[in-house]
Structure formats: C-alpha cells, structure tokens
N, C-alpha and C. Protein backbone atom coordinates (compact mmCIF):
# COMPACT_ATOMS: atom_id res chain seq x y z
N UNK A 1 108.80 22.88 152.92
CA UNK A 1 109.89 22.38 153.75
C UNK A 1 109.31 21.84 155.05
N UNK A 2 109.87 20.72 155.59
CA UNK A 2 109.23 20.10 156.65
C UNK A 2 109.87 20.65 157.87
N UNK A 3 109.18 20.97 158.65
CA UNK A 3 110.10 20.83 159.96
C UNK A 3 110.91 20.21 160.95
N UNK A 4 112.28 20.65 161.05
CA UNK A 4 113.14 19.33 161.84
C UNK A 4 112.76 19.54 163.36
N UNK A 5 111.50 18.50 164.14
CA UNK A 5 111.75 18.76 165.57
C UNK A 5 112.68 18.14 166.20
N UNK A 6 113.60 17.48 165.98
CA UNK A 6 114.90 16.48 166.51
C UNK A 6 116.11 17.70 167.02
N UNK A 7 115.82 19.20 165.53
CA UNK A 7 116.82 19.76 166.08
C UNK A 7 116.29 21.32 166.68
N UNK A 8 114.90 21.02 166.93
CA UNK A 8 114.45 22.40 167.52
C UNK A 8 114.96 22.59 168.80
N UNK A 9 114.80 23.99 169.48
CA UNK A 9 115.00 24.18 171.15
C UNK A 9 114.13 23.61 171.85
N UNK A 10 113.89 23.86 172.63
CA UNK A 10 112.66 22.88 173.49
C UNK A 10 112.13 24.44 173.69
N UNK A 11 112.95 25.84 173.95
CA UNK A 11 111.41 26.61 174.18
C UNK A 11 110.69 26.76 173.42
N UNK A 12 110.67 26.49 171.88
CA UNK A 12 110.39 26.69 170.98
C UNK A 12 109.29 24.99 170.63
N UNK A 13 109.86 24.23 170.90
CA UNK A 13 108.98 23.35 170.71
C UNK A 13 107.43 23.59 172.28
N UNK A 14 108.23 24.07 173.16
CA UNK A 14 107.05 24.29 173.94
C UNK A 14 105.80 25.43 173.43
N UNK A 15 106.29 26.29 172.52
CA UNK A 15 105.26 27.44 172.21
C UNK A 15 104.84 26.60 171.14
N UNK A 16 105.16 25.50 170.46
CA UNK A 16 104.42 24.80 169.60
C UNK A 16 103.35 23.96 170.03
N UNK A 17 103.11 23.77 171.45
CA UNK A 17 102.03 22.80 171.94
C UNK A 17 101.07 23.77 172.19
N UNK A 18 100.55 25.26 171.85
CA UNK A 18 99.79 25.34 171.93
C UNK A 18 99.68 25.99 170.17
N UNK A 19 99.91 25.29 169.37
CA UNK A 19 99.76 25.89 167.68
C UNK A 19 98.33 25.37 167.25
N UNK A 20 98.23 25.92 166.77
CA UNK A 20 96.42 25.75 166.11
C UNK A 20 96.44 24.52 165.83
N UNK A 21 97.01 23.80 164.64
CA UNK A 21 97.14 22.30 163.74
C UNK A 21 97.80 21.20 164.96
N UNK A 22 96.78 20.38 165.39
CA UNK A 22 97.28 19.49 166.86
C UNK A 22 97.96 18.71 165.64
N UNK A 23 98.54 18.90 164.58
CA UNK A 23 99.35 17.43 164.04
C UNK A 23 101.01 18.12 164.55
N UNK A 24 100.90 19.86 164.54
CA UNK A 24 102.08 20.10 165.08
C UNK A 24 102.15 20.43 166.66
N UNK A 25 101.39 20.27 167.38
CA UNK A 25 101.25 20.19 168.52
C UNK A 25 101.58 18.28 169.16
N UNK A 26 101.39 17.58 168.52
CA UNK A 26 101.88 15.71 168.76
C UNK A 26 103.13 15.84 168.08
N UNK A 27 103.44 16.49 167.40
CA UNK A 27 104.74 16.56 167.15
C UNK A 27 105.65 16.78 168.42
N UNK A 28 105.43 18.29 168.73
CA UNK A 28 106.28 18.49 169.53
C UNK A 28 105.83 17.96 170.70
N UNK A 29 105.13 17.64 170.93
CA UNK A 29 104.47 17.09 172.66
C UNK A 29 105.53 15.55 172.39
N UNK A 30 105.41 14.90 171.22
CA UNK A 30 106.56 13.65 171.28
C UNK A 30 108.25 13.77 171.83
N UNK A 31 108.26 14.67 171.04
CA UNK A 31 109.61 15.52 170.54
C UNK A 31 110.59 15.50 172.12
N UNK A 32 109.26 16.45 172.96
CA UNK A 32 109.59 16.76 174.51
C UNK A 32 109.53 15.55 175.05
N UNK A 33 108.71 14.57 175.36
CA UNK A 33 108.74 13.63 175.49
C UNK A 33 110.02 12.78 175.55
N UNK A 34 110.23 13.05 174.39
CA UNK A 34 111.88 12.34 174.33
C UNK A 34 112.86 12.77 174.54
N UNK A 35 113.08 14.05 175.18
CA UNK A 35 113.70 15.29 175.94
C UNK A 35 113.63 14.76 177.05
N UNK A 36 114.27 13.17 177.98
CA UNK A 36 113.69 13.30 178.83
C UNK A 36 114.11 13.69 179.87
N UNK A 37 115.27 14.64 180.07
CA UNK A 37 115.77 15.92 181.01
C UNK A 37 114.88 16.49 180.81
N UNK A 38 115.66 18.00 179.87
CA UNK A 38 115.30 19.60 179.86
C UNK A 38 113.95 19.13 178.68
N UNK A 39 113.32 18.42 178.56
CA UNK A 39 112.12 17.93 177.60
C UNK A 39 110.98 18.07 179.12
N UNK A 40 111.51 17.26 180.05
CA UNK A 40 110.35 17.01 180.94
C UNK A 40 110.59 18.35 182.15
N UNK A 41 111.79 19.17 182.21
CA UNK A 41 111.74 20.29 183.48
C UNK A 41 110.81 21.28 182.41
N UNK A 42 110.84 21.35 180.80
CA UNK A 42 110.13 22.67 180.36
C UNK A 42 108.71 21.75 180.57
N UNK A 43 108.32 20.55 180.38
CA UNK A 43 106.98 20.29 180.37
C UNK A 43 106.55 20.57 182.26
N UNK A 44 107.28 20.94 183.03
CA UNK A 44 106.85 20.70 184.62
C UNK A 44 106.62 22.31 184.41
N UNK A 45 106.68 23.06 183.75
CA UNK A 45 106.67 24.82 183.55
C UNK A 45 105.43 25.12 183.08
N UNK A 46 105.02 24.08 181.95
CA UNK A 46 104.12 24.33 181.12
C UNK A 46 102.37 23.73 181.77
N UNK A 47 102.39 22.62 182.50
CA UNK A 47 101.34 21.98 182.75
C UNK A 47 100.75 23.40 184.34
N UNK A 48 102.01 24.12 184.23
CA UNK A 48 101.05 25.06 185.16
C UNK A 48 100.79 26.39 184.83
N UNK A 49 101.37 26.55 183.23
CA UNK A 49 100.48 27.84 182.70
C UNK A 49 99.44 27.78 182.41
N UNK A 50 98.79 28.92 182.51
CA UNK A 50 97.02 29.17 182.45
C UNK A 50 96.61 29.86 181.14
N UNK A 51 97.90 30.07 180.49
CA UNK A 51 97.27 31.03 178.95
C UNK A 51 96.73 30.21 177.86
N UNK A 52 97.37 29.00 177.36
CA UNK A 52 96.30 28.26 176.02
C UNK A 52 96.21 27.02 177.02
N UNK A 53 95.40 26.54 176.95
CA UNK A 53 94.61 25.17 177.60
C UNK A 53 95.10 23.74 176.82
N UNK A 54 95.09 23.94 175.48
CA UNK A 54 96.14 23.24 174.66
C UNK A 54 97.16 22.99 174.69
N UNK A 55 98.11 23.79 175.27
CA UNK A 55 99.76 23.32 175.73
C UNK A 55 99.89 22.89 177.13
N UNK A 56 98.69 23.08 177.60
CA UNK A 56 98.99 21.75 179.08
C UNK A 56 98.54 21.07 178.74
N UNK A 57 97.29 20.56 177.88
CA UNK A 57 96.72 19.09 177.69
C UNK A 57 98.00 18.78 177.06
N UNK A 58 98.83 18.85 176.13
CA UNK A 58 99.36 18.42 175.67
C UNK A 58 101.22 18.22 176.33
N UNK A 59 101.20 18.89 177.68
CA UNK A 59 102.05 18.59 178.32
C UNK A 59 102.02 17.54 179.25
N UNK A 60 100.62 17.62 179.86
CA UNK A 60 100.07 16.71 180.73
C UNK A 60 100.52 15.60 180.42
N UNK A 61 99.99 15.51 178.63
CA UNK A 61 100.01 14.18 177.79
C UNK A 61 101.71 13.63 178.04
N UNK A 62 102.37 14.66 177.48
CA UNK A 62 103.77 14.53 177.49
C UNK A 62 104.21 13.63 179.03
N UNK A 63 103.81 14.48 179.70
CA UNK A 63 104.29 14.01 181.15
C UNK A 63 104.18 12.43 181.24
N UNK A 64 102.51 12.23 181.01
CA UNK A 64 102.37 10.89 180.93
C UNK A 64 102.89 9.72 180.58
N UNK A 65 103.82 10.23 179.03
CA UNK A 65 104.56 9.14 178.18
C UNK A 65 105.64 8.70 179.15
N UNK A 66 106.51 9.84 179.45
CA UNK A 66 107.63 9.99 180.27
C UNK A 66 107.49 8.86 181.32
N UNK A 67 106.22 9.70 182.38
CA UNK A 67 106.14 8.34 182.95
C UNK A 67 105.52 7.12 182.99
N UNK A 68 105.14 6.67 181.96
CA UNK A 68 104.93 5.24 181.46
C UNK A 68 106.00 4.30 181.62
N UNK A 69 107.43 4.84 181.77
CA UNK A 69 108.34 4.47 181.93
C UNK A 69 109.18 4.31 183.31
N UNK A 70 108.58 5.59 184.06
CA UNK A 70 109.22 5.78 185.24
C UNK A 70 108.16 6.99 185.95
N UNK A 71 107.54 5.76 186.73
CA UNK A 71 106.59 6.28 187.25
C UNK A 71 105.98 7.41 188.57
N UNK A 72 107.77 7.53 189.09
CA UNK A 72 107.90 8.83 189.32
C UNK A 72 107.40 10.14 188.99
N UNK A 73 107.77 10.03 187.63
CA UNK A 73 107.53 11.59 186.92
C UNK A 73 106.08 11.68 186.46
N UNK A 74 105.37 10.88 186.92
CA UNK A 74 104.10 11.79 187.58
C UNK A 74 103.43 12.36 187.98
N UNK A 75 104.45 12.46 189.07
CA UNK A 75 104.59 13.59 190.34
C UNK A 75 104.18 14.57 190.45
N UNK A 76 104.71 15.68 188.84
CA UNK A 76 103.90 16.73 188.95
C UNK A 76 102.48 16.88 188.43
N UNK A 77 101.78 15.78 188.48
CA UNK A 77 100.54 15.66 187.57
C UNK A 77 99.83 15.56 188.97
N UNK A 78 100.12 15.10 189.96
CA UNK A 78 98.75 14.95 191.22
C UNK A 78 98.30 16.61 191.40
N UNK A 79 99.19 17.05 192.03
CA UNK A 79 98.08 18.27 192.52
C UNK A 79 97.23 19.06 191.09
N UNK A 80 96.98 18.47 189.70
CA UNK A 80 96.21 18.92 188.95
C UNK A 80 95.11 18.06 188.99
N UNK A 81 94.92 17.23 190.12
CA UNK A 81 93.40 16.88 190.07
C UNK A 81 92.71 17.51 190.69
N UNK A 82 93.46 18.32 191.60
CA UNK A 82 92.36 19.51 192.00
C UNK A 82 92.26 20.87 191.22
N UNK A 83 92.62 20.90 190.20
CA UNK A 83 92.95 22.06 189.07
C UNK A 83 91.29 22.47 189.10
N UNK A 84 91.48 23.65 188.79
CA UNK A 84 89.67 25.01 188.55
C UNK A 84 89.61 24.13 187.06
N UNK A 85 90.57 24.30 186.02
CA UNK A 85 90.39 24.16 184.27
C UNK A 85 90.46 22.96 184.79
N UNK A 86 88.95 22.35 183.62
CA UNK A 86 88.08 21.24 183.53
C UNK A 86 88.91 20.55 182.26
C-alpha cells in the first residue's frame, strides 16, 4: 500500500524527514513545502532541532522551495550560517 502524503498531518510528515529511505524523506519535505502555512511554521520548528541532521537538511531544503517563490521566507535560514552543524 502506498502512502497518501496529500492526506497526512504535517507532524507526522515532519518525523518523516528524518526516515532512513530519503525517497520518503523528498516526499514529505515536498509535501510541507506545499503546506505553505502550517507546512512552513512546522518547517521554522524543525530547521532548529539538533536530534537527526536529516530533518533539517531536509527542512532547510523545504524552506528553500517555499522561498523560491517568496523570498521572504528565507528569513529563517540566515542565522544558520552561523550554525556549529557543518
């Protein structure tokens, strides 16, 4: 059975950006992405947890799409260029 991310929660798609298989990790990093409310306030939560390193790259990423569009919501991506995690 495939998984529906169109009708997952978003906290739930957020504990999926750090899942072992990155094909379900671009899943949901899209998914949020296109969440672009409560898609982009859980990705502004996530790019500053410190527990898997994988669900901020992949929020970061998220963030990015978002703002490709509106280049605002970048915003919370500056003060991670001074981030310790490389």
């Amino acid at each position: 059975m495939t998984h529906n991310y169109k009708e997952d929660d978003t906290d739930n798609l957020i504990k999926l950006l750090s899942y072992e298989d990155m094909r379900i990790r671009l899943k949901a990093q899209f998914e949020l992405a296109n969440r672009t409310f409560w898609g982009y306030r859980a990705l502004e939560k996530a790019i500053v947890e410190e527990e898997n390193q994988f669900a901020r790259i992949h929020a970061i990423w998220a963030i990015g799409q978002i703002a490709a569009n509106n280049p605002s919501k970048a915003d919370p991506l500056v003060p991670l260029l001074s981030d310790g995690d490389p």
